[in-house]
Protein backbone atom coordinates (compact mmCIF):
# COMPACT_ATOMS: atom_id res chain seq x y z
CA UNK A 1 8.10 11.06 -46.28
CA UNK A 2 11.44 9.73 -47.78
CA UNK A 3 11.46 9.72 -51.15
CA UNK A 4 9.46 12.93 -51.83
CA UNK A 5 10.30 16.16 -53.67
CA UNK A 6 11.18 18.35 -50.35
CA UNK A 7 14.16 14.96 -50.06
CA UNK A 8 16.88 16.69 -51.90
CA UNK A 9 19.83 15.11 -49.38
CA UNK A 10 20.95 11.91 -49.90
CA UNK A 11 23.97 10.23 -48.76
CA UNK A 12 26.37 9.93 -51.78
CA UNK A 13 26.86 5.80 -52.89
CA UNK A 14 30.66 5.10 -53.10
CA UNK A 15 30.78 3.42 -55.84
CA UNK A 16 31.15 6.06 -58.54
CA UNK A 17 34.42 7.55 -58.48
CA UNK A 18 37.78 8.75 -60.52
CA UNK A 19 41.84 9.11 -59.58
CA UNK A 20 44.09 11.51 -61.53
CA UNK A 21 47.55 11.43 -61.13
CA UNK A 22 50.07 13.76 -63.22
CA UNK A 23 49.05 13.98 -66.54
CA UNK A 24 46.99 10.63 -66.18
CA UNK A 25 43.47 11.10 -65.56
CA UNK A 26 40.46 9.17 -64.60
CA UNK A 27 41.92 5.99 -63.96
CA UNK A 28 39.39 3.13 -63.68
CA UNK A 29 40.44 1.94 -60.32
CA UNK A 30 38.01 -0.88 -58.24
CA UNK A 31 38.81 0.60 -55.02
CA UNK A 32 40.96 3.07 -52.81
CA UNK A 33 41.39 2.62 -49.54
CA UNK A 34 43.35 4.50 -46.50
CA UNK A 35 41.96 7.66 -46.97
CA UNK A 36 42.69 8.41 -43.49
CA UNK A 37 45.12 11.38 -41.39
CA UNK A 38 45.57 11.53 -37.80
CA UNK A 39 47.41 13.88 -35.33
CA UNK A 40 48.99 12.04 -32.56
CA UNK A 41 48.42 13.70 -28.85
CA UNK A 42 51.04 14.93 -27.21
CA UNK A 43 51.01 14.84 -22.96
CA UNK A 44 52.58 17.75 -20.81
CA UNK A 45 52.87 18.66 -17.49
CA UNK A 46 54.55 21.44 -16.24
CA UNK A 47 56.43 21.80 -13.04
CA UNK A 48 54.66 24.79 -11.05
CA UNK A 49 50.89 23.10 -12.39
CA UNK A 50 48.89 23.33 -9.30
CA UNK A 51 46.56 20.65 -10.64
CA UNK A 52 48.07 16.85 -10.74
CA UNK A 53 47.53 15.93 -14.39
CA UNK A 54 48.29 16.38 -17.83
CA UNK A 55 47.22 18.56 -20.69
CA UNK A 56 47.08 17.04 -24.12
CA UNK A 57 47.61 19.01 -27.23
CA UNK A 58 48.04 18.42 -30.75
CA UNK A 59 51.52 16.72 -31.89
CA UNK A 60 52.86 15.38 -35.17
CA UNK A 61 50.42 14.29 -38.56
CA UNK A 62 50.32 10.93 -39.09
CA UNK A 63 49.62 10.07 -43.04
CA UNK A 64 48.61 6.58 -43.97
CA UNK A 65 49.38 5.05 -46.80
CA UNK A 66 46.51 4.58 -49.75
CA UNK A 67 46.01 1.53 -51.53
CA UNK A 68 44.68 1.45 -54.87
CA UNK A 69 43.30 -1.47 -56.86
CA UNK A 70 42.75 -1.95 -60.36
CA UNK A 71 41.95 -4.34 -63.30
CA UNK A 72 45.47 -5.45 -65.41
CA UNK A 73 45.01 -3.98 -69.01
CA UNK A 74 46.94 -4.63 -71.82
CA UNK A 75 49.90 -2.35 -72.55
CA UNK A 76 49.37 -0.62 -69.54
CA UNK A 77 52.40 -0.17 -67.26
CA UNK A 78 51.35 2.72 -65.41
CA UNK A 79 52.01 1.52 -61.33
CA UNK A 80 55.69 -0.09 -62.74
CA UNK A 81 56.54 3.28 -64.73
CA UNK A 82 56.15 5.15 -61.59
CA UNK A 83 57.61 3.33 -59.30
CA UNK A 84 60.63 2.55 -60.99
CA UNK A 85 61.12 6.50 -60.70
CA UNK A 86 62.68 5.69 -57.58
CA UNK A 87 66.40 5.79 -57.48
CA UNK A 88 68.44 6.74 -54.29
CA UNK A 89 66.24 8.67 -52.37
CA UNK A 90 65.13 10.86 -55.71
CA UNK A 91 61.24 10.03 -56.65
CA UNK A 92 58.91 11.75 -59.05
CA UNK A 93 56.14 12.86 -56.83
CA UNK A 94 53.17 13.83 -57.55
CA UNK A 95 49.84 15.15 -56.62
CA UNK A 96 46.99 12.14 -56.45
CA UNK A 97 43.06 13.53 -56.83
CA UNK A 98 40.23 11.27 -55.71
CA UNK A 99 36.69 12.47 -56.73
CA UNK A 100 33.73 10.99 -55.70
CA UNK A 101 31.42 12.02 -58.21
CA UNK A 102 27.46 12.65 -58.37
CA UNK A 103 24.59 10.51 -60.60
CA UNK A 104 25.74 13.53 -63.14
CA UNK A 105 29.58 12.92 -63.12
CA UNK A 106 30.69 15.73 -61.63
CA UNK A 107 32.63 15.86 -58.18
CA UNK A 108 30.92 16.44 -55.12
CA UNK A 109 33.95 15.46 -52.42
CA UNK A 110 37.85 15.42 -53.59
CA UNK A 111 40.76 13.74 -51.68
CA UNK A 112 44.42 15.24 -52.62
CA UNK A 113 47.26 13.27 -51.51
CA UNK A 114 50.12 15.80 -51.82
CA UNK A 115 53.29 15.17 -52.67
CA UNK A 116 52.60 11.37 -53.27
CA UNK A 117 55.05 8.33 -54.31
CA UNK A 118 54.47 4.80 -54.60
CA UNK A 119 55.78 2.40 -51.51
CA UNK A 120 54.89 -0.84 -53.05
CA UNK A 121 52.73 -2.54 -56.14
CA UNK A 122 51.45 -5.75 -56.34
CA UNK A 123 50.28 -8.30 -59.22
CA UNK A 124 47.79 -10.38 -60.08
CA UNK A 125 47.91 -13.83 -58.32
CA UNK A 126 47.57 -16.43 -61.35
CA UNK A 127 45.19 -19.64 -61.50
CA UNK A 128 44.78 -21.50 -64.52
CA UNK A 129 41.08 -22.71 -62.57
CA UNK A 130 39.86 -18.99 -62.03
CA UNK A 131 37.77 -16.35 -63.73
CA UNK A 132 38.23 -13.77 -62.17
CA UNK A 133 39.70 -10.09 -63.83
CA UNK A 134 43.16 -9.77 -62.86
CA UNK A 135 43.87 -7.28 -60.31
CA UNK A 136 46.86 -5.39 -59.69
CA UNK A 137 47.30 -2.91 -56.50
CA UNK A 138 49.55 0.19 -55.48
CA UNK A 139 50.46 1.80 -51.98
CA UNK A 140 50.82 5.18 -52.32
CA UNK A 141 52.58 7.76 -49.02
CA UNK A 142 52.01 11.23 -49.33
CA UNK A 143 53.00 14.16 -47.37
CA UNK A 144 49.04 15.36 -46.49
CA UNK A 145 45.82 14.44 -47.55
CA UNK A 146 43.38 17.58 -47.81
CA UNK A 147 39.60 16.88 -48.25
CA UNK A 148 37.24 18.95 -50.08
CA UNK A 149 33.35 18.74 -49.90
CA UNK A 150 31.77 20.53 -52.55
């Protein structure tokens, strides 16, 4: 029966989670989002082939880009400080950790983004009739995302 000592594997709830980036660490980000690699298939035929049809194989890496949200604090300038790192083609990049983490704390499945640099950041809209936490957001490319499942 679910529920019961001999249940020891449970799917992991999403909800509990940190970032690191360079020497920043556990960032208290609402969501990330584009955690996601493909490989793009490549079609070939050769000339001589007796049989009429392709063969696919594996091609190029395709990287999207990550989008991270989080709640505006005060005196905290952390998505503008990186991002205006960028200067003619030169950017500080960096390596971006995502750990899902365990009712304990601890990590149990890690996302690296390698190589990362921020693409675009976004503020907070502004209504003087909300009440809502402000929210600001950052797209992040990286070179390869490697996944780890402890």
């Amino acid at each position: 029966m679910a529920g019961e000592a001999q249940d020891k594997n449970w799917p992991l709830p999403k909800f509990y989670f940190m970032v690191d980036w360079g020497s920043t660490t556990n960032i208290p980000f609402q969501e990330v989002s584009g955690l996601d690699t493909e490989v793009e298939p490549l079609t070939y035929r050769h000339g001589n082939n007796k049989v009429f049809s392709e063969i696919s194989m594996p091609g190029m890496v395709k990287n999207s880009k990550v989008t991270m949200k989080k709640g505006v604090f005060a005196k905290d300038n952390s998505f503008a400080d990186w991002y205006k790192t960028i200067k003619m083609n030169t950017i500080k990049r960096q390596n971006v950790v995502i750990k899902l983490l365990d009712e304990a704390g601890k990590p149990t499945m890690t996302w690296t983004l390698l190589n990362a640099w921020p693409t675009k950041i976004s503020s907070t809209d502004l209504k003087s009739n909300a009440n809502e936490v402000a929210i600001e957001s950052i797209e992040i490319m990286h070179e390869g995302l490697t996944i780890e499942n402890k």
